[in-house]
N, C-alpha and C. Protein backbone atom coordinates (compact mmCIF):
# COMPACT_ATOMS: atom_id res chain seq x y z
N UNK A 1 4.98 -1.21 0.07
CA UNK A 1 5.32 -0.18 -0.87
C UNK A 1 6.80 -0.31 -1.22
N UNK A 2 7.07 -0.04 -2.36
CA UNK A 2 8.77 -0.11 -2.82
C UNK A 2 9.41 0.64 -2.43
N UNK A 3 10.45 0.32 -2.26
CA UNK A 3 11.40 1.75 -1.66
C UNK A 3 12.22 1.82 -2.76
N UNK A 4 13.14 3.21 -3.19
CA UNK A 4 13.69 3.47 -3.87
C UNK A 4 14.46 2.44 -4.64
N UNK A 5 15.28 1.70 -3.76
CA UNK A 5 16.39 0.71 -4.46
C UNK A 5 15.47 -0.20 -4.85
N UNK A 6 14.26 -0.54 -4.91
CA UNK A 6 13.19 -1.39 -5.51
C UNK A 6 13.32 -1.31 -6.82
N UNK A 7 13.41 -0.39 -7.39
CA UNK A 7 13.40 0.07 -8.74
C UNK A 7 14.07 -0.57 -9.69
N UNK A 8 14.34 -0.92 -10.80
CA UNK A 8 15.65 -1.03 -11.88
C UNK A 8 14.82 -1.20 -13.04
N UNK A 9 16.21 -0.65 -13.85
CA UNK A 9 15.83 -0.34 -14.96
C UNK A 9 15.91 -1.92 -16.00
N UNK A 10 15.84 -2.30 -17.42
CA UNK A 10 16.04 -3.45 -18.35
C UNK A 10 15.28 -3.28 -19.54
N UNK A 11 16.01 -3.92 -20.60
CA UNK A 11 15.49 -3.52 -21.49
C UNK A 11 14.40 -4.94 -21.70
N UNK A 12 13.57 -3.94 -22.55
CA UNK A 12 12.15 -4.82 -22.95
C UNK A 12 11.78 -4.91 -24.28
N UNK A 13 11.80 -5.66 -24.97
CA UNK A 13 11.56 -5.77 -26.57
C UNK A 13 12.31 -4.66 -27.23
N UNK A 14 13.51 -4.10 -27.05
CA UNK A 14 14.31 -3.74 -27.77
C UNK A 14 14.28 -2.45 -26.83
N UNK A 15 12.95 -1.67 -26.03
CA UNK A 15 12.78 -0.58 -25.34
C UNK A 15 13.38 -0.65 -23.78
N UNK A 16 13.24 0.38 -23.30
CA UNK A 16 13.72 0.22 -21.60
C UNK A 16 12.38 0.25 -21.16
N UNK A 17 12.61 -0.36 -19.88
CA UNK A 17 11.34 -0.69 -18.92
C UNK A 17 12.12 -0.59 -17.58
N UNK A 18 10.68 -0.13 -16.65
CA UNK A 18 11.11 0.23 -15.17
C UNK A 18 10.10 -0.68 -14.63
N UNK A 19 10.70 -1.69 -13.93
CA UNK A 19 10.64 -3.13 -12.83
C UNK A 19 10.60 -2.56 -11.52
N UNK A 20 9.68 -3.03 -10.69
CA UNK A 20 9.36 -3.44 -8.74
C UNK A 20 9.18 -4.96 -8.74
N UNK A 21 9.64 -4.74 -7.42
CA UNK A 21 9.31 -5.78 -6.63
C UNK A 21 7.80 -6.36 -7.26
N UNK A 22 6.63 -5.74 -7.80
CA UNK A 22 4.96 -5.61 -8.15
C UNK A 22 5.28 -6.39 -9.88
N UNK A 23 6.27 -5.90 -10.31
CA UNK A 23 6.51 -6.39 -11.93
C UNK A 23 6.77 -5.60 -12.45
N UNK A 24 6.41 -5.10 -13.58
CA UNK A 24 6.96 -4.01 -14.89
C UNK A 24 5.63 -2.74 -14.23
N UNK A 25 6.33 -1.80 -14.37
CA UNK A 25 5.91 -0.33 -13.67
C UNK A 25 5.47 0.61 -15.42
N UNK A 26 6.35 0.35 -15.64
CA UNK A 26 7.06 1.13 -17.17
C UNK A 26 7.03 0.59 -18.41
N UNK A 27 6.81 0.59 -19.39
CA UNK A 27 7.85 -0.01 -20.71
C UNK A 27 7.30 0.63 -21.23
N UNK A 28 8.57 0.33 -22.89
CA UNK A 28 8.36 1.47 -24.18
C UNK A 28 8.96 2.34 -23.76
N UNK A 29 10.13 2.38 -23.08
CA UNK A 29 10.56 4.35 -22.44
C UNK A 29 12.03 3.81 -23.47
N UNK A 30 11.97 5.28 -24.15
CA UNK A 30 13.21 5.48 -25.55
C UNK A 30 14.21 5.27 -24.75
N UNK A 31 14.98 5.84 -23.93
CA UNK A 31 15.81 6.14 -23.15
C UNK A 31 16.02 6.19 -21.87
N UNK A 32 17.63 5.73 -21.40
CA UNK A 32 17.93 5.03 -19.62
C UNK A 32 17.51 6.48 -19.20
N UNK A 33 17.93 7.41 -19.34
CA UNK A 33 18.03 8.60 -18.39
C UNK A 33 15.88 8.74 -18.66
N UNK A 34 15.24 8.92 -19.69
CA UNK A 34 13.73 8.87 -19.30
C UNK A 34 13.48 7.95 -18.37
N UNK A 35 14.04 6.56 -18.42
CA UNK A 35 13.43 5.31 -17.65
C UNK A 35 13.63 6.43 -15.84
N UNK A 36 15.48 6.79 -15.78
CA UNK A 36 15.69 7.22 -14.76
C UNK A 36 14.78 8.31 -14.23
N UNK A 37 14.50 8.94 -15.16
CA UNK A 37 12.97 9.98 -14.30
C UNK A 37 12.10 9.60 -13.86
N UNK A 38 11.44 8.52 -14.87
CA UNK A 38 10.43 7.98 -14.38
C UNK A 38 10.11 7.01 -12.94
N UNK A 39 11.87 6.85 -12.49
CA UNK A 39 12.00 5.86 -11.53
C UNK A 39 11.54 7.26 -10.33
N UNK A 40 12.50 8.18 -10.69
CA UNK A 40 12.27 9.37 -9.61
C UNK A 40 10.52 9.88 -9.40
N UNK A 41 9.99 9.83 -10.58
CA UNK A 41 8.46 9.92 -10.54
C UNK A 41 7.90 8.95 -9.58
N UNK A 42 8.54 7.78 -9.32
CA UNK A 42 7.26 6.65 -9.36
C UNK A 42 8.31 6.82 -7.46
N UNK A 43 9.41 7.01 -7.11
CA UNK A 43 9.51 7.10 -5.70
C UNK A 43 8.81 8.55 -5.36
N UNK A 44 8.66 9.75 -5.82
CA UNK A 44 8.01 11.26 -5.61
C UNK A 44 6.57 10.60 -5.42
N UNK A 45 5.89 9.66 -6.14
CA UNK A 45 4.81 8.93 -5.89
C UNK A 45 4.19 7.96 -5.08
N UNK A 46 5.61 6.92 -4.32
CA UNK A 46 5.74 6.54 -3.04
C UNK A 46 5.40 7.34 -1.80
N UNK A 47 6.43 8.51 -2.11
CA UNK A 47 6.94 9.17 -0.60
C UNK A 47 5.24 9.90 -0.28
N UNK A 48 4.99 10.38 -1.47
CA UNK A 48 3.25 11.30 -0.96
C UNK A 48 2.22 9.99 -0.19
N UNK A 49 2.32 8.53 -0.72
CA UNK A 49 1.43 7.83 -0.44
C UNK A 49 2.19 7.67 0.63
N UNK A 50 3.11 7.78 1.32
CA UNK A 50 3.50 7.08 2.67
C UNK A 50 3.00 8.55 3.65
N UNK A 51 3.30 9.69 2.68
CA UNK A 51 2.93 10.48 3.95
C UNK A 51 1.54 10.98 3.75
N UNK A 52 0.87 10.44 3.16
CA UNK A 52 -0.89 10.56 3.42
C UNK A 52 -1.30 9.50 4.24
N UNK A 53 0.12 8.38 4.24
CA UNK A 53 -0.54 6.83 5.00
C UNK A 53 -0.50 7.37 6.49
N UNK A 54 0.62 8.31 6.74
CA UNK A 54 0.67 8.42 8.13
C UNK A 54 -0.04 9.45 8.48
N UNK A 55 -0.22 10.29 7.75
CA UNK A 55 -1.28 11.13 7.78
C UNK A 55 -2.41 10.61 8.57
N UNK A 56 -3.08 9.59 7.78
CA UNK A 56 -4.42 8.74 7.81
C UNK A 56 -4.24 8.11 9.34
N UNK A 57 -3.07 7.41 9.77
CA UNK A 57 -3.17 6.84 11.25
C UNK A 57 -2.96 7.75 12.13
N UNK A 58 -2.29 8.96 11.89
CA UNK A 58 -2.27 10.08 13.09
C UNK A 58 -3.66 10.61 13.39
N UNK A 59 -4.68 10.68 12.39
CA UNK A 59 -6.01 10.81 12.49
C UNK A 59 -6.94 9.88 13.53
N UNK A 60 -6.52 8.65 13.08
CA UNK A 60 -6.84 7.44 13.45
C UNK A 60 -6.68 7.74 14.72
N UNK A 61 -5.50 7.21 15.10
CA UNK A 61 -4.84 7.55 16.69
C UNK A 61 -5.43 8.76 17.39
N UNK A 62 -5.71 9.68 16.78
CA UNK A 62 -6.04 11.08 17.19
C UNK A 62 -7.43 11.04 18.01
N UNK A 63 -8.05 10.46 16.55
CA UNK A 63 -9.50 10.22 17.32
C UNK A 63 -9.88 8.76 18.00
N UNK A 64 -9.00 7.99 18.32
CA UNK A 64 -9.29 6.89 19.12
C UNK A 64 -9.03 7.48 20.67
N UNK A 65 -7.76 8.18 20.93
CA UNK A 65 -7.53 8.81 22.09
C UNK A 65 -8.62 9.75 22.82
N UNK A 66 -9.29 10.58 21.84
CA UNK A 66 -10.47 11.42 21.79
C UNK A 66 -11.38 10.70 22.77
N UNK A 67 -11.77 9.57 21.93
CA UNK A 67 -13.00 8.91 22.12
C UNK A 67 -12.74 8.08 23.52
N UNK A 68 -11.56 7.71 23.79
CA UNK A 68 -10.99 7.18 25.39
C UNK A 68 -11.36 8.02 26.18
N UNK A 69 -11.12 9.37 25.84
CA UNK A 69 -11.43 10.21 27.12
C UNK A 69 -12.49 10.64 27.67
């Protein structure tokens, strides 16, 4: 998963576009400061998938310990 500094912004056929580590996230965005929200969108969209990921193995773990006993 990308972490924040993953992000950057560049322009794309004359528009701004938002780039990962994955490739182009974004394009067609009018403006740096939209691109910049959208960067904040797409880490607000990281951070939930990391904490449903750990979510998911504390479960995991939860009920493997269960089942040991």
């Amino acid at each position: 998963m990308p972490q924040p500094t993953d992000y950057w912004i560049d322009r794309l056929d004359g528009a701004f576009a938002v780039f990962s580590a994955y490739g182009v996230e974004l394009e067609g965005i009018e403006s740096r400061g939209d691109a910049q929200n959208h960067i904040l969108d797409l880490i607000e969209r990281d951070l939930v998938a990391a904490q449903e990921e750990s979510a998911a193995l504390a479960d995991f773990e939860a009920q493997q310990l269960a089942e040991a006993a």
